[in-house]
PDB file of N, CA and C in Angstrom:
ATOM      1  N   UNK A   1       4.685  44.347  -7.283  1.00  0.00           N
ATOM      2  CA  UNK A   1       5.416  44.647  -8.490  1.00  0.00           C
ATOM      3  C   UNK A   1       6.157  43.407  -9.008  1.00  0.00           C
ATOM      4  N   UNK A   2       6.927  42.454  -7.988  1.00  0.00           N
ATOM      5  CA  UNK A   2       7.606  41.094  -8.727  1.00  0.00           C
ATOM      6  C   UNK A   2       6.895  40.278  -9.053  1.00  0.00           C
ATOM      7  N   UNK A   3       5.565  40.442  -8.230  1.00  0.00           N
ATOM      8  CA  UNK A   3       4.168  39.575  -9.150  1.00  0.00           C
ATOM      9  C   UNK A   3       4.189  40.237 -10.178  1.00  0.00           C
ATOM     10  N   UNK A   4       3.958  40.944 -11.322  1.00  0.00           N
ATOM     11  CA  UNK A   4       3.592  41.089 -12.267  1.00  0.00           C
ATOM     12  C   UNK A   4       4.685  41.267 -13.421  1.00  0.00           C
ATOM     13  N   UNK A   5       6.170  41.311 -12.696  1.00  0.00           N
ATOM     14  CA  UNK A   5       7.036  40.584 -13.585  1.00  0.00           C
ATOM     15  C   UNK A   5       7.509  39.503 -13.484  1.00  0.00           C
ATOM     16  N   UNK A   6       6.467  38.235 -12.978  1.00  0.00           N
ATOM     17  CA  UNK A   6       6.964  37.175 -12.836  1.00  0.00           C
ATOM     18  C   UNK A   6       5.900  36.871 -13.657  1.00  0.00           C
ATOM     19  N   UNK A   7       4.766  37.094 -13.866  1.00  0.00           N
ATOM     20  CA  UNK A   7       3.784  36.894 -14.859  1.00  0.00           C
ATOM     21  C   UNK A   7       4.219  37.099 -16.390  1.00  0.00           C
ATOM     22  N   UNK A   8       5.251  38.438 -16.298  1.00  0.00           N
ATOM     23  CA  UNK A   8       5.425  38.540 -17.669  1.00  0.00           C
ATOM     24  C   UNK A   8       6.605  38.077 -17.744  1.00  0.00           C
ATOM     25  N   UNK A   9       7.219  36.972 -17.106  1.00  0.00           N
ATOM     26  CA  UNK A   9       8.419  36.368 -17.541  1.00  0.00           C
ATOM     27  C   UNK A   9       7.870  34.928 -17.705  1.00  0.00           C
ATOM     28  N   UNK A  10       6.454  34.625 -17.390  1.00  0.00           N
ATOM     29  CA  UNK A  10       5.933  33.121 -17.881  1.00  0.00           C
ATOM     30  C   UNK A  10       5.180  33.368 -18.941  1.00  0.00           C
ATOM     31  N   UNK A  11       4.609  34.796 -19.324  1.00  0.00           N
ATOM     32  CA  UNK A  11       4.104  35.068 -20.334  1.00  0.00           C
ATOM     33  C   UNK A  11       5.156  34.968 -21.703  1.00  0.00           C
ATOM     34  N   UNK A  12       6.538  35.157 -21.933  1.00  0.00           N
ATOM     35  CA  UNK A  12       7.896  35.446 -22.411  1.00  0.00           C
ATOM     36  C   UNK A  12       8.046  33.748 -22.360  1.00  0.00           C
ATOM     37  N   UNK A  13       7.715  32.904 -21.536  1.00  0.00           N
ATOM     38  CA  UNK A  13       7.943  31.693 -21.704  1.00  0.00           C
ATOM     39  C   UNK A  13       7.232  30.491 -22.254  1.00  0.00           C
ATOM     40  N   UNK A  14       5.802  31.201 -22.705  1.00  0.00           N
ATOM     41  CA  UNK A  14       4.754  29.952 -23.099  1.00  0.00           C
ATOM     42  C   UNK A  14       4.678  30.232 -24.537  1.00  0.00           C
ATOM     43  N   UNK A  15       5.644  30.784 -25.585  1.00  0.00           N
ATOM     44  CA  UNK A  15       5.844  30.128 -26.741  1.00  0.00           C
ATOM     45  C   UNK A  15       6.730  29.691 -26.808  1.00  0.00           C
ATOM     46  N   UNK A  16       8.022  29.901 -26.198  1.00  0.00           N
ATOM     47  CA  UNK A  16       9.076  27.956 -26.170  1.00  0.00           C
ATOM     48  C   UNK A  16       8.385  26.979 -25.834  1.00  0.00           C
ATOM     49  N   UNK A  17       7.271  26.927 -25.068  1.00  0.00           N
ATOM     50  CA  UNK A  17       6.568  25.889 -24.595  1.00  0.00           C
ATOM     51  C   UNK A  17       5.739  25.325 -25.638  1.00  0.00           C
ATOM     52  N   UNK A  18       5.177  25.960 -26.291  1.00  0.00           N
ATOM     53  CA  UNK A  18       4.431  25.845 -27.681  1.00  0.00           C
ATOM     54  C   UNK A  18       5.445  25.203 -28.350  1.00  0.00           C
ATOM     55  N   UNK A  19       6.534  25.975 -29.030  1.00  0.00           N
ATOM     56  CA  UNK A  19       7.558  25.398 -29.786  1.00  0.00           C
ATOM     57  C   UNK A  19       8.260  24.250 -29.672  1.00  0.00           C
ATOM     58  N   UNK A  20       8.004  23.580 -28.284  1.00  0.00           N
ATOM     59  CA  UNK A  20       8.606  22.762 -27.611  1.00  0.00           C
ATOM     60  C   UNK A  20       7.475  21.665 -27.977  1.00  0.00           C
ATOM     61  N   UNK A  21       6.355  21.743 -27.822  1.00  0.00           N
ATOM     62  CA  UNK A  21       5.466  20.727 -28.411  1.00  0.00           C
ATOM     63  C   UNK A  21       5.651  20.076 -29.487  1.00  0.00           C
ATOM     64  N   UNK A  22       6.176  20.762 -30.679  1.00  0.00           N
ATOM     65  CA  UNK A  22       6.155  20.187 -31.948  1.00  0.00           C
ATOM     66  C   UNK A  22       7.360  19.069 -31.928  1.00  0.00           C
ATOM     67  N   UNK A  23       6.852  17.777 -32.834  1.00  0.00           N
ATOM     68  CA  UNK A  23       7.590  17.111 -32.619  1.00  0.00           C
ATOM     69  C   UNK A  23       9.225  17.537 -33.167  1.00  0.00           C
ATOM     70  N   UNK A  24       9.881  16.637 -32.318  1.00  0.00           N
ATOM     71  CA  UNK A  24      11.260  16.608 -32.771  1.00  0.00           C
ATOM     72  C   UNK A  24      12.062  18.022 -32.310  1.00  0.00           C
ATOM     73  N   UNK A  25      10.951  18.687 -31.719  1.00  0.00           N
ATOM     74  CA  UNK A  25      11.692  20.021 -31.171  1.00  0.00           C
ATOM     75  C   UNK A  25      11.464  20.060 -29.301  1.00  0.00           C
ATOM     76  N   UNK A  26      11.065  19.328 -28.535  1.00  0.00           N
ATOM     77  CA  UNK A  26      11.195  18.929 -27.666  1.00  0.00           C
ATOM     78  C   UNK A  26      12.438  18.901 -26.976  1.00  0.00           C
ATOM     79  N   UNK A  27      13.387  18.688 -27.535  1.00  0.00           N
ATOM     80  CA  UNK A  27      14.827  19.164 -26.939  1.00  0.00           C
ATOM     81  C   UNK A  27      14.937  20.578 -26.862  1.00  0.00           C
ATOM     82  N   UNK A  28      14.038  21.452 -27.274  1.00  0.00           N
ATOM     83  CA  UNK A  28      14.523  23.081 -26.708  1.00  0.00           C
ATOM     84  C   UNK A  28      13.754  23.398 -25.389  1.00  0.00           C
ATOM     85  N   UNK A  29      12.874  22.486 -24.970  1.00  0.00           N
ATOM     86  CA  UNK A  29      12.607  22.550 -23.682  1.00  0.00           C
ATOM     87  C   UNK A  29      13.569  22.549 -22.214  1.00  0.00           C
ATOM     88  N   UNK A  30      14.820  21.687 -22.919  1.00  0.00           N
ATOM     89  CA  UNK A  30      16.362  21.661 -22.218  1.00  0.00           C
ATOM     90  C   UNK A  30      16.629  22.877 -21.691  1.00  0.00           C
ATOM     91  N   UNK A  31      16.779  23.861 -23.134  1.00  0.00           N
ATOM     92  CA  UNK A  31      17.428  24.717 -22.929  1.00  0.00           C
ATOM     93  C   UNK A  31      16.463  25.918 -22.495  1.00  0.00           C
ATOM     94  N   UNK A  32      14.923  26.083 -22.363  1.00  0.00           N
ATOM     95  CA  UNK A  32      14.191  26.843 -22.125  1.00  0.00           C
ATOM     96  C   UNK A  32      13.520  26.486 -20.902  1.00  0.00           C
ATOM     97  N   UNK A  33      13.962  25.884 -20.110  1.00  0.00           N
ATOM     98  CA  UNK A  33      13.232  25.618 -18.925  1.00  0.00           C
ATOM     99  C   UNK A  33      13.722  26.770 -17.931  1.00  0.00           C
ATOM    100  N   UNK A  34      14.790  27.201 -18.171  1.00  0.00           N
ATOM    101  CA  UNK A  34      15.118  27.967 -17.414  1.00  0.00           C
ATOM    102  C   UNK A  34      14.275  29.344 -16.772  1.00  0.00           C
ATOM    103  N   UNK A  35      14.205  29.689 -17.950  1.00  0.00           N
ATOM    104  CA  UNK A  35      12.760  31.014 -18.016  1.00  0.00           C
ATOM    105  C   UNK A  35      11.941  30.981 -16.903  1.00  0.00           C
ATOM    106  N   UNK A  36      11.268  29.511 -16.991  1.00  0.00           N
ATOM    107  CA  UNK A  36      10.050  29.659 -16.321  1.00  0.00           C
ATOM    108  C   UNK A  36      10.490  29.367 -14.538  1.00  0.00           C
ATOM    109  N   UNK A  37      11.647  28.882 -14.365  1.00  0.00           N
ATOM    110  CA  UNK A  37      12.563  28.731 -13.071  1.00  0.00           C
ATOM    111  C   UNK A  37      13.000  30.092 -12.611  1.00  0.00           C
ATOM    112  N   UNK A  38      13.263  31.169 -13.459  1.00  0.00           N
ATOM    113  CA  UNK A  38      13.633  32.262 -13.181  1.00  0.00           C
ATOM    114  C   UNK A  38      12.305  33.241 -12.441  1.00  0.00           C
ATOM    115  N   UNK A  39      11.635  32.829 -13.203  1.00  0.00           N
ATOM    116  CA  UNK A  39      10.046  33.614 -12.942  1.00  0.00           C
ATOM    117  C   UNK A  39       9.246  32.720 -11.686  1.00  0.00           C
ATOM    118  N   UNK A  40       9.793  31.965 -11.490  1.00  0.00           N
ATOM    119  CA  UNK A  40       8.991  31.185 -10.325  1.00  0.00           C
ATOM    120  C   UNK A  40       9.960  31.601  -9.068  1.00  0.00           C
ATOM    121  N   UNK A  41      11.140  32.150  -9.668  1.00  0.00           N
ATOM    122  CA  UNK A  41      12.038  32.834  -8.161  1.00  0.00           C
ATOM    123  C   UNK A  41      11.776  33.963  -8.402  1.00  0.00           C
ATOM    124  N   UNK A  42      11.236  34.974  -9.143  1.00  0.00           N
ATOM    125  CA  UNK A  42      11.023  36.148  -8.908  1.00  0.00           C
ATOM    126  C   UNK A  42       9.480  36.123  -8.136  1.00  0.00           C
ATOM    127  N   UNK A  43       8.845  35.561  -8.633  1.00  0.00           N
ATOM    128  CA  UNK A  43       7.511  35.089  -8.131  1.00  0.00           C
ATOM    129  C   UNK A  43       7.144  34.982  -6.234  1.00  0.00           C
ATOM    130  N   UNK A  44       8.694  33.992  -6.191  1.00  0.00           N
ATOM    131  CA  UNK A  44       8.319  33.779  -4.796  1.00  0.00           C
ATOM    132  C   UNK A  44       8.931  34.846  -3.742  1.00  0.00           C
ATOM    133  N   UNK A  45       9.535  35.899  -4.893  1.00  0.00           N
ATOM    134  CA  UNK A  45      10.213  36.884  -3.999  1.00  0.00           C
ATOM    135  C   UNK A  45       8.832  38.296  -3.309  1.00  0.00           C
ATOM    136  N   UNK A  46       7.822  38.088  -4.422  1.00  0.00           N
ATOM    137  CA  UNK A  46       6.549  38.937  -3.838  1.00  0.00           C
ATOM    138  C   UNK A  46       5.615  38.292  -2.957  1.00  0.00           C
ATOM    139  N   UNK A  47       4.668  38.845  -2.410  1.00  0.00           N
ATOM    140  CA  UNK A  47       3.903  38.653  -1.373  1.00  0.00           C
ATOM    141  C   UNK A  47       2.886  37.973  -1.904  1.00  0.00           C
ATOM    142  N   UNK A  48       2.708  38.172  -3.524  1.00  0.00           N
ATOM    143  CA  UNK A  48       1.711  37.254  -3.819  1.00  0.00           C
ATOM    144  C   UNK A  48       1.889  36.189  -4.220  1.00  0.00           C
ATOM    145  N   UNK A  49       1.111  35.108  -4.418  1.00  0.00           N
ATOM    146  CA  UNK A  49       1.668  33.513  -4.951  1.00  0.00           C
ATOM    147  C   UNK A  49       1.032  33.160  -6.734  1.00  0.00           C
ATOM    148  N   UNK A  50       0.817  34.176  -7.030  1.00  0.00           N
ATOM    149  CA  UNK A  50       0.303  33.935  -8.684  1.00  0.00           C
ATOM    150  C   UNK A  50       0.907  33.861  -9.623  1.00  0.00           C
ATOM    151  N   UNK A  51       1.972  34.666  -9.400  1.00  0.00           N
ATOM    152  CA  UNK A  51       3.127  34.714 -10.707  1.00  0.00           C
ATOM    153  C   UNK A  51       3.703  33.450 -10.440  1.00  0.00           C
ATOM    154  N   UNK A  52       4.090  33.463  -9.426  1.00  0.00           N
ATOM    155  CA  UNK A  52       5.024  31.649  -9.099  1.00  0.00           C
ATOM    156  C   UNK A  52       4.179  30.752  -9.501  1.00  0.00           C
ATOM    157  N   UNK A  53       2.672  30.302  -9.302  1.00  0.00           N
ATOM    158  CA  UNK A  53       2.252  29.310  -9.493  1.00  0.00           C
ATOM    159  C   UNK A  53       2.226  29.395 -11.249  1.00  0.00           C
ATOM    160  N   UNK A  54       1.793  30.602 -11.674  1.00  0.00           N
ATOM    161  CA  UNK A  54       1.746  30.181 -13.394  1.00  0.00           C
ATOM    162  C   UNK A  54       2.796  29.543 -13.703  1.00  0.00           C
ATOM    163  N   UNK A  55       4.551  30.116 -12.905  1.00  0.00           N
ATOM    164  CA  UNK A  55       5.537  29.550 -13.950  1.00  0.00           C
ATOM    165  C   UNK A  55       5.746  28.604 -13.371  1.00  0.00           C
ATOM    166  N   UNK A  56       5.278  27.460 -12.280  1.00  0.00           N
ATOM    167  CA  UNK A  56       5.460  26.414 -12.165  1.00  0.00           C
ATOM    168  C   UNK A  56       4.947  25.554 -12.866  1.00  0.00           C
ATOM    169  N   UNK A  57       4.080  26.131 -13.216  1.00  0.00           N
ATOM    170  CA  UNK A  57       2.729  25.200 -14.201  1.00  0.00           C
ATOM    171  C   UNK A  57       3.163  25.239 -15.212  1.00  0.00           C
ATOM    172  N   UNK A  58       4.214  26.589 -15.910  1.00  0.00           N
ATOM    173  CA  UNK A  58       4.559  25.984 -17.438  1.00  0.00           C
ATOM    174  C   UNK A  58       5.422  25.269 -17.038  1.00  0.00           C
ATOM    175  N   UNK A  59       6.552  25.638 -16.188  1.00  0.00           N
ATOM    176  CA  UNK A  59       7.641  24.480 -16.215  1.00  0.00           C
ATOM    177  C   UNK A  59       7.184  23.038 -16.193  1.00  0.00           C
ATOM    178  N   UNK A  60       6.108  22.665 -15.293  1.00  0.00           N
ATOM    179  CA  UNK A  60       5.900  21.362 -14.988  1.00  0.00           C
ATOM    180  C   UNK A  60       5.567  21.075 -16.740  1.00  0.00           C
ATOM    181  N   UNK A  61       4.506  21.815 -17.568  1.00  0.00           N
ATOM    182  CA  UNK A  61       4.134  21.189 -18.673  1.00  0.00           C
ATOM    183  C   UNK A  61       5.692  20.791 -19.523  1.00  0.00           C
ATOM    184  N   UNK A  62       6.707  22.166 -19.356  1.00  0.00           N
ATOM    185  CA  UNK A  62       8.127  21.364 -19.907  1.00  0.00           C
ATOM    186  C   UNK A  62       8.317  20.111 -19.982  1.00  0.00           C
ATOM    187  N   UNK A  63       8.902  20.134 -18.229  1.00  0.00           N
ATOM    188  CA  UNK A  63       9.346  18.523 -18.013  1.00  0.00           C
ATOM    189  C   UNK A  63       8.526  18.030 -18.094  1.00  0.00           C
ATOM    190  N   UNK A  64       6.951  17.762 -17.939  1.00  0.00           N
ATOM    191  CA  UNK A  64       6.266  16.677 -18.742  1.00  0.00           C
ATOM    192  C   UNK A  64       6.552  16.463 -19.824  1.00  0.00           C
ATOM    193  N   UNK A  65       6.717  17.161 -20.772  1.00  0.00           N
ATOM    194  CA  UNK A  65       6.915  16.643 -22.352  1.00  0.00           C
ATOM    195  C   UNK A  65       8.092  15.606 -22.696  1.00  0.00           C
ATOM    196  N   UNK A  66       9.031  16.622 -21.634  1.00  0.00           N
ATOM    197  CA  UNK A  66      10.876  16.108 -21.845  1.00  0.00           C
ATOM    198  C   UNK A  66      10.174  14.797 -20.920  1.00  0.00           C
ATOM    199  N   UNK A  67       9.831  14.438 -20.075  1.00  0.00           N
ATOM    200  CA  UNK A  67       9.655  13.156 -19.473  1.00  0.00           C
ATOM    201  C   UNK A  67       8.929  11.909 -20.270  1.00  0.00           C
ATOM    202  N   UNK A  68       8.018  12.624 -20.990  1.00  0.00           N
ATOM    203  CA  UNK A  68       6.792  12.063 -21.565  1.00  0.00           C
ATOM    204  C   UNK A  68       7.362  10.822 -22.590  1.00  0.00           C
ATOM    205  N   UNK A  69       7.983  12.022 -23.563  1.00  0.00           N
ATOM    206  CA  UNK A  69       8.528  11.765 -25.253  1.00  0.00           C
ATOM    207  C   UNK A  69      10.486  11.627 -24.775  1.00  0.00           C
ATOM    208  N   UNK A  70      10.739  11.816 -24.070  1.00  0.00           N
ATOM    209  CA  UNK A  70      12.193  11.357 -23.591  1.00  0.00           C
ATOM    210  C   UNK A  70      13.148  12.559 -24.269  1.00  0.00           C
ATOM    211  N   UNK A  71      12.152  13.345 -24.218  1.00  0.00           N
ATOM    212  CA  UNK A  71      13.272  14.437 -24.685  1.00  0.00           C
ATOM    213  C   UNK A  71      13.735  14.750 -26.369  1.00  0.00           C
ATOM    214  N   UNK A  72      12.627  13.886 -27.190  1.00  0.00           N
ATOM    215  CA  UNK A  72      12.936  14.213 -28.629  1.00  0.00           C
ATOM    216  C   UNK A  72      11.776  15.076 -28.859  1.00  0.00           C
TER     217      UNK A  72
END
């Protein structure tokens, strides 16, 4: 069951991630990284490892961007 609301809390998180692409909006990745940190601890609270790995994978695409482009 926390697998599949950890799925739909990275699902809830991959249009800030979108939104976060466009230029000059890259700074709401700051404030939206959180989401996908939340869902990667609900994730690791079930027996399965799928929900955690999706929201690690958006987070990582976050901080890639914020790393990438320096955060603008």
């Amino acid at each position: 069951m926390l697998n599949i609301v950890s799925y739909i809390i990275g699902l809830i998180a991959i249009p800030f991630l979108i939104i976060g692409q466009i230029p000059f909006l890259g700074w709401s990745n700051i404030i939206w990284i959180i989401i996908p940190v939340i869902g990667a601890i609900v994730g690791q609270l079930s027996t399965s490892n799928g929900g955690r790995n999706f929201n690690l994978i958006i987070g990582a695409f976050m901080v890639l961007r914020l790393v990438l482009l320096g955060g603008i």
